[in-house]
N, C-alpha and C. Protein backbone atom coordinates (compact mmCIF):
# COMPACT_ATOMS: atom_id res chain seq x y z
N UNK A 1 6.49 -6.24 -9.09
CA UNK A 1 7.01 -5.04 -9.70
C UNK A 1 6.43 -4.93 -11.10
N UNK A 2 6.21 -3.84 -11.60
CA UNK A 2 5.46 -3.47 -12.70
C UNK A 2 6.27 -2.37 -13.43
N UNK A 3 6.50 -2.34 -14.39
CA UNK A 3 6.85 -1.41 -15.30
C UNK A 3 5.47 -0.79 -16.21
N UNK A 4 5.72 0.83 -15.98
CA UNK A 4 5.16 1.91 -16.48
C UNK A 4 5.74 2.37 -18.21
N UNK A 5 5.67 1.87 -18.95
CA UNK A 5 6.08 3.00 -20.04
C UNK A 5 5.46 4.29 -19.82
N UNK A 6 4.59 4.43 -20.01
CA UNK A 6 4.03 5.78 -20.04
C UNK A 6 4.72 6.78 -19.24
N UNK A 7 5.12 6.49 -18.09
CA UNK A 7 5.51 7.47 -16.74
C UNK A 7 7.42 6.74 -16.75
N UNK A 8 7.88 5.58 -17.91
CA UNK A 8 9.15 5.69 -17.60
C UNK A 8 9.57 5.31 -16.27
N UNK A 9 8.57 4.32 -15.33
CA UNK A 9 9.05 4.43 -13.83
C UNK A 9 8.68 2.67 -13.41
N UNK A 10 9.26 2.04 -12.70
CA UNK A 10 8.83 0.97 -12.28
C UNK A 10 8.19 1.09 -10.67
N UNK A 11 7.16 0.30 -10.47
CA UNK A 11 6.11 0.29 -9.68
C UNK A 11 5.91 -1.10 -8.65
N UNK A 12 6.52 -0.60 -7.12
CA UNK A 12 6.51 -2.00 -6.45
C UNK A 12 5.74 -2.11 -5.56
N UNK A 13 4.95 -3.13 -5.28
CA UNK A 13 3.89 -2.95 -4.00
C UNK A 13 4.38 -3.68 -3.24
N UNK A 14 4.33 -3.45 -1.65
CA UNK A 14 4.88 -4.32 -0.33
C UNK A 14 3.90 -4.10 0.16
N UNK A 15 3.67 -5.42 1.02
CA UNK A 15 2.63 -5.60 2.31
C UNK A 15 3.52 -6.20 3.64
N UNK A 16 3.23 -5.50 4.68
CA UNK A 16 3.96 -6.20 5.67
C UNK A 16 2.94 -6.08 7.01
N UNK A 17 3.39 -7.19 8.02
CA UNK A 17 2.58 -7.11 9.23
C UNK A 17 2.32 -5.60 9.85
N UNK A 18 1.22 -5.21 10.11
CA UNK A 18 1.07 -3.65 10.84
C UNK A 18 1.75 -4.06 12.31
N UNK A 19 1.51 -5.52 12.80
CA UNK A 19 2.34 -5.60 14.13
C UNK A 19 3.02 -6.79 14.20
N UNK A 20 4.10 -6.26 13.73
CA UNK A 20 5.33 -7.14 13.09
C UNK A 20 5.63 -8.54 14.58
N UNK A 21 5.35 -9.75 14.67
CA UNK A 21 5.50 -10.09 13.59
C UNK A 21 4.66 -11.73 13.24
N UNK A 22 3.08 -10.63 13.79
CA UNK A 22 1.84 -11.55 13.45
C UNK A 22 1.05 -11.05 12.02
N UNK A 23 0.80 -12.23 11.57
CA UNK A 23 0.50 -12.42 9.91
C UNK A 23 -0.39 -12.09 10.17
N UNK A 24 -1.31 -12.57 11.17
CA UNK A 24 -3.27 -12.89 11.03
C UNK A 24 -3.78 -11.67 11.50
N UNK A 25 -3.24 -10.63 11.55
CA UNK A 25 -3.53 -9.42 11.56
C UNK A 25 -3.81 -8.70 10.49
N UNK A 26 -3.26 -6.85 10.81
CA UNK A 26 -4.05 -6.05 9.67
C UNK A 26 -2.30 -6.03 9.31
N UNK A 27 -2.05 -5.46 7.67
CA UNK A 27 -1.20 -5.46 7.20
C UNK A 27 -0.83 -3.80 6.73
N UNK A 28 0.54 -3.35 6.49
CA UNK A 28 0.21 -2.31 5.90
C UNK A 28 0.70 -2.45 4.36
N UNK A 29 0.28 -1.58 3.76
CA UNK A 29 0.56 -1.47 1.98
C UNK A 29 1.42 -0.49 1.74
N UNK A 30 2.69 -0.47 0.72
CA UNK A 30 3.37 0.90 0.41
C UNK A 30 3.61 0.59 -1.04
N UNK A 31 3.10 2.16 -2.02
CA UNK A 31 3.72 2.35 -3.45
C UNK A 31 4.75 2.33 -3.41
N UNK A 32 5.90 1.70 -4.12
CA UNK A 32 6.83 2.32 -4.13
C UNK A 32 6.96 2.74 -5.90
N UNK A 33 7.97 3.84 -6.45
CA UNK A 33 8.64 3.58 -7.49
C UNK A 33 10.51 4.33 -7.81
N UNK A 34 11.02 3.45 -8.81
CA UNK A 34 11.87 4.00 -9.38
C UNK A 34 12.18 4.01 -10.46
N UNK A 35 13.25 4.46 -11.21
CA UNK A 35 13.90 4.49 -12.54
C UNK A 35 13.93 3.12 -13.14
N UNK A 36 14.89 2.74 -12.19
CA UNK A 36 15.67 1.48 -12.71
C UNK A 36 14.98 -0.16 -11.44
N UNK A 37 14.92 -0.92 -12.04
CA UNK A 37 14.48 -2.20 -11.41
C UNK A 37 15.15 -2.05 -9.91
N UNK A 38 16.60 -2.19 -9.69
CA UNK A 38 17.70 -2.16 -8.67
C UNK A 38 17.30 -1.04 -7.56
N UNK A 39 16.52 -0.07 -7.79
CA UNK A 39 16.41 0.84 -6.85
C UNK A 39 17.22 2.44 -7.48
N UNK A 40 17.67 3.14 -6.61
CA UNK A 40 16.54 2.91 -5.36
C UNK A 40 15.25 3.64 -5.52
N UNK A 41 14.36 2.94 -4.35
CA UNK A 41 13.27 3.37 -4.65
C UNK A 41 12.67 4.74 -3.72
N UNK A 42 11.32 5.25 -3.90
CA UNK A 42 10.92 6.12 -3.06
C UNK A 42 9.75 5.63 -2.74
N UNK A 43 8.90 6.31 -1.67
CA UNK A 43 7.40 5.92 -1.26
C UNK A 43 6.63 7.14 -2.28
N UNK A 44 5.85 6.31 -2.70
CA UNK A 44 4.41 7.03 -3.52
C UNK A 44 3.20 6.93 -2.48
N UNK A 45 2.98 5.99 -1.69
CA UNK A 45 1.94 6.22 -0.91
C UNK A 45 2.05 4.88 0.25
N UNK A 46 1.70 5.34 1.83
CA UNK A 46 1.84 4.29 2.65
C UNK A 46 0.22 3.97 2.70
N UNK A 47 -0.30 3.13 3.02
CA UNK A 47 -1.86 2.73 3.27
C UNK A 47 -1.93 1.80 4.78
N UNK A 48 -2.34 2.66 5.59
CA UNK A 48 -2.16 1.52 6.86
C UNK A 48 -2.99 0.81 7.06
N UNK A 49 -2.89 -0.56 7.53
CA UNK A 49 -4.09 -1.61 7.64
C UNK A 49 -4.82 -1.53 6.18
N UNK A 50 -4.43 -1.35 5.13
CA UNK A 50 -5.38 -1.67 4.01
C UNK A 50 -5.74 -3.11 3.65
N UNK A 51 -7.04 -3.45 3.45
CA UNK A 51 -7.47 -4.76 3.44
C UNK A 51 -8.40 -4.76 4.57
N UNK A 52 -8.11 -5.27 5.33
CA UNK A 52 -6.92 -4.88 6.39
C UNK A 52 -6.09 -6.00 6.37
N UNK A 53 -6.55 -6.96 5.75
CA UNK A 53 -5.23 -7.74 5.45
C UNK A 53 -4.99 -8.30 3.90
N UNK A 54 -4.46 -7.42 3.24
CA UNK A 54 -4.13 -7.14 1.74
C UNK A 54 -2.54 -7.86 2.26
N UNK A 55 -2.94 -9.07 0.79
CA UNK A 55 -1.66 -9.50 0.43
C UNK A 55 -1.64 -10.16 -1.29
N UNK A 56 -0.81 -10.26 -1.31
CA UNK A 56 -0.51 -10.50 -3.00
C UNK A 56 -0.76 -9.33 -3.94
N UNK A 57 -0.47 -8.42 -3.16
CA UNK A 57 -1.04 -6.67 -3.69
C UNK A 57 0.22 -6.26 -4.97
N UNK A 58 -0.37 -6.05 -6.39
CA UNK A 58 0.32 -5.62 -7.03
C UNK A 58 -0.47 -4.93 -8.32
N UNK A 59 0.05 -4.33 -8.91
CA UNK A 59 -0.16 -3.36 -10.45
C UNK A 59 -0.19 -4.23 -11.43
N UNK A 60 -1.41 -4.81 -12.20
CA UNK A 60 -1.02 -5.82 -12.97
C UNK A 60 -0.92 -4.87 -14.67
N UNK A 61 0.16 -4.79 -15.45
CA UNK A 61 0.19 -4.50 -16.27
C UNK A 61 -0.74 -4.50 -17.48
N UNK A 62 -1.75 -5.18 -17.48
CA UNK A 62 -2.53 -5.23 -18.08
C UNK A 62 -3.35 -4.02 -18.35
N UNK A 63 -4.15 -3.33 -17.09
CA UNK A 63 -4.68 -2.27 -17.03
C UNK A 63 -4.31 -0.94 -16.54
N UNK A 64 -2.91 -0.79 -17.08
CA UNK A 64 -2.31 0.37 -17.16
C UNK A 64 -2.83 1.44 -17.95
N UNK A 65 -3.11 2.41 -17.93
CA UNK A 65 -3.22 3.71 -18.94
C UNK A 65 -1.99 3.97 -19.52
N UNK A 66 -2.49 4.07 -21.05
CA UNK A 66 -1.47 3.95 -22.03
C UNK A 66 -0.25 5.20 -22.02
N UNK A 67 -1.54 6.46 -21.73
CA UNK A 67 -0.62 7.47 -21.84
C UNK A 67 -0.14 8.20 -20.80
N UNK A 68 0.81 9.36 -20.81
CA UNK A 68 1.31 9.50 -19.73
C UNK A 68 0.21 10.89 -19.67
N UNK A 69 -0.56 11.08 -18.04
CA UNK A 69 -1.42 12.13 -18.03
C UNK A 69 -0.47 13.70 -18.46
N UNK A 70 -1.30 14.60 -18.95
CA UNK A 70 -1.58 15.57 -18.26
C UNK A 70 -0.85 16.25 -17.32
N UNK A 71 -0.29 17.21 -17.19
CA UNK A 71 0.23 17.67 -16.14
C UNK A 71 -0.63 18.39 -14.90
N UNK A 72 -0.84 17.97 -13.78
CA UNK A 72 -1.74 17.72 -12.92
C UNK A 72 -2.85 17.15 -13.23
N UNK A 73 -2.73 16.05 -14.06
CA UNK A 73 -4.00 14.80 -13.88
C UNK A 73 -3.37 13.81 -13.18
N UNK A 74 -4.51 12.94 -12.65
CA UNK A 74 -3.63 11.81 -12.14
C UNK A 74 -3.33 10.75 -13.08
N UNK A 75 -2.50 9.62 -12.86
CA UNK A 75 -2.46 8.46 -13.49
C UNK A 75 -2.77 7.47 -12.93
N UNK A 76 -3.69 6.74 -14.11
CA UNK A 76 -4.85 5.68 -13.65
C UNK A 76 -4.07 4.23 -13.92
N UNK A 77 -4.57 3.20 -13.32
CA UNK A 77 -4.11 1.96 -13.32
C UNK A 77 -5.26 0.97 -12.00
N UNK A 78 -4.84 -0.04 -11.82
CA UNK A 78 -5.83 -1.20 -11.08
C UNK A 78 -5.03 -1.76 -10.33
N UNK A 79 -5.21 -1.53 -9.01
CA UNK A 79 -4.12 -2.70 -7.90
C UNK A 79 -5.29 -3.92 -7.70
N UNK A 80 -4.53 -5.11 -7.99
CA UNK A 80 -5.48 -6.05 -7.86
C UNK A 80 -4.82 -6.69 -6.32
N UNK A 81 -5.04 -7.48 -5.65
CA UNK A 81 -4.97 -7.75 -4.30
C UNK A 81 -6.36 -8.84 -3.97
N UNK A 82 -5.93 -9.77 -2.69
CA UNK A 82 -6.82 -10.24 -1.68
C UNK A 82 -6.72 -10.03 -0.34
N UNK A 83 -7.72 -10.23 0.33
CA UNK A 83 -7.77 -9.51 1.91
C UNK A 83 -8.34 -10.68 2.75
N UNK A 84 -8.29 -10.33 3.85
CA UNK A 84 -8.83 -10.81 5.10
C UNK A 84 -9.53 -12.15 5.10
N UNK A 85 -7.64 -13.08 5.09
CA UNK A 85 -7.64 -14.55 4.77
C UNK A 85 -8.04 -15.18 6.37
N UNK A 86 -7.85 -14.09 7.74
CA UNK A 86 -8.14 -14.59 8.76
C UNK A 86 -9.75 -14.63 9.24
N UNK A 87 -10.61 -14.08 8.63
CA UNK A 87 -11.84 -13.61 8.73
C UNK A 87 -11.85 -12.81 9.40
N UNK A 88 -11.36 -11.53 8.91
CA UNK A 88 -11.39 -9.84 9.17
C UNK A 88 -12.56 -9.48 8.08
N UNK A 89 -13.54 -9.72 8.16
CA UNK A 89 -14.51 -9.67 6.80
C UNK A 89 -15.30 -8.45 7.12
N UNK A 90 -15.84 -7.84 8.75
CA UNK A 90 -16.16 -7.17 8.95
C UNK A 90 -15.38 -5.91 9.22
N UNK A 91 -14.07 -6.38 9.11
CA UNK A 91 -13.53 -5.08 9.36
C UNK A 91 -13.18 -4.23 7.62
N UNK A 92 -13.26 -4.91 6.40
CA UNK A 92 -12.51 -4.40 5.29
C UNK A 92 -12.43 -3.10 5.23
N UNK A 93 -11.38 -2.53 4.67
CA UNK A 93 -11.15 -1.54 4.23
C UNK A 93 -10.03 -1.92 2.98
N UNK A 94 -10.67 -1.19 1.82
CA UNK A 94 -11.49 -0.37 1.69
C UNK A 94 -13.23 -1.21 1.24
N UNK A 95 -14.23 -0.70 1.55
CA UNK A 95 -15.41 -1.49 1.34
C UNK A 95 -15.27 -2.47 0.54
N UNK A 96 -15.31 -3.79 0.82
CA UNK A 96 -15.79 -4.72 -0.53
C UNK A 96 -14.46 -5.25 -0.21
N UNK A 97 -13.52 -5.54 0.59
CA UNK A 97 -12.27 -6.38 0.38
C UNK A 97 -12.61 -7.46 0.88
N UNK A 98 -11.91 -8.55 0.65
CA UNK A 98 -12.12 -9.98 0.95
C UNK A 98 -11.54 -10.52 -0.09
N UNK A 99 -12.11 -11.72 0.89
CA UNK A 99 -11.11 -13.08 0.85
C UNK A 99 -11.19 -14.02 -0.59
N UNK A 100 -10.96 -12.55 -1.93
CA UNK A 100 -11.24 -13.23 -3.09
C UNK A 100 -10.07 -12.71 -3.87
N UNK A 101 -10.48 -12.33 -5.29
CA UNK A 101 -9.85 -11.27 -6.06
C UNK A 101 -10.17 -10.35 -5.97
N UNK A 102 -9.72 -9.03 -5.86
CA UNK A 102 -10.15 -7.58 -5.68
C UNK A 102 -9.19 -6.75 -6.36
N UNK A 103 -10.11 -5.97 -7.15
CA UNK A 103 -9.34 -5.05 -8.19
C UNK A 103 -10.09 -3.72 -7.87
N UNK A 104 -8.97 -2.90 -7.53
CA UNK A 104 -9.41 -1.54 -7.41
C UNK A 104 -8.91 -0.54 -8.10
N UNK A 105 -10.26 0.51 -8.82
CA UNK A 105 -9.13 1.58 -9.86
C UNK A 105 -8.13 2.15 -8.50
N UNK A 106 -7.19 2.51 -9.69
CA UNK A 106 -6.31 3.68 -8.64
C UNK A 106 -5.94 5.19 -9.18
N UNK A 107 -5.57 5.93 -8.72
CA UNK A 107 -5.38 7.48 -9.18
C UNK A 107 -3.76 7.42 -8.72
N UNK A 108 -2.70 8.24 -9.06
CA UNK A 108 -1.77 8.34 -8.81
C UNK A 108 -1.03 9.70 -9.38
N UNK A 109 -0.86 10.24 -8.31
CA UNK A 109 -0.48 11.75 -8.95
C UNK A 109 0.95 11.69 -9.08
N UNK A 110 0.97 12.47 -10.55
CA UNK A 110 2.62 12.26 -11.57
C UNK A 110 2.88 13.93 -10.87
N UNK A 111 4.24 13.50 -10.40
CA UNK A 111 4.80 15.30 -10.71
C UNK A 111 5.81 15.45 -11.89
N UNK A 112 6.08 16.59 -11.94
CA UNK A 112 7.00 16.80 -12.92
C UNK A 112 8.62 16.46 -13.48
C-alpha cells in the first residue's frame, strides 16, 4: 500500500492466481484505492494475466509525481513488480517482464 499526497488517496496492488488455486500460472493484477488505509476500497484498474505472472507488484513511493495533475491529465508514478518465476519467459506481458526487477511508468487517470 502506498500513500499519494498529491491525489490525497492510498494505493493498493493485489495479485492473485488467474486459476485459483495454482500459483505457477498466469496471475491477475488489480489497482485498488481509497481515502483512508481501512478501506473501503474501489478498483482503479483490473490487468488480467499481467506478467503473466506478476508478483510482489506495488507503487513504490519513491517515484511518485509530486503534483496533483491537471484536470484530465493523467497521474504518473512506477509499478515496480517481478514476473514469470515459473519460466513463462516467452509468454510476458507486458514486453520485457521477467524473472527480475521490473519497473514500469504508469498513467492513471484522476477524476474529479
Amino acid at each position: 500500500m502506498t500513500y499519494v499526497p498529491a491525489l490525497g488517496k492510498y494505493l493498493m496492488v493485489v495479485s492473485t492466481p488467474t486459476i485459483s488455486p495454482f500459483t505457477v500460472l498466469q496471475f491477475d493484477t488489480y489497482i485498488l484505492e481509497s481515502d483512508s488505509m481501512t478501506g473501503p476500497w474501489h478498483s482503479v484498474v483490473y490487468m488480467q494475466q499481467f506478467g503473466p505472472e506478476a508478483y510482489f507488484v506495488n507503487i513504490p513511493s519513491k517515484w511518485l509525481s509530486p503534483a496533483r495533475p491537471a484536470p484530465g491529465q493523467p497521474y504518473e508514478a512506477v509499478l515496480s513488480y517481478s514476473a514469470n518465476f515459473a519460466g513463462m519467459k516467452d509468454l510476458a506481458y507486458p514486453t520485457d517482464s521477467g524473472y527480475y526487477w521490473c519497473l514500469l511508468p504508469i498513467r492513471l487517470t484522476v477524476s474529479s
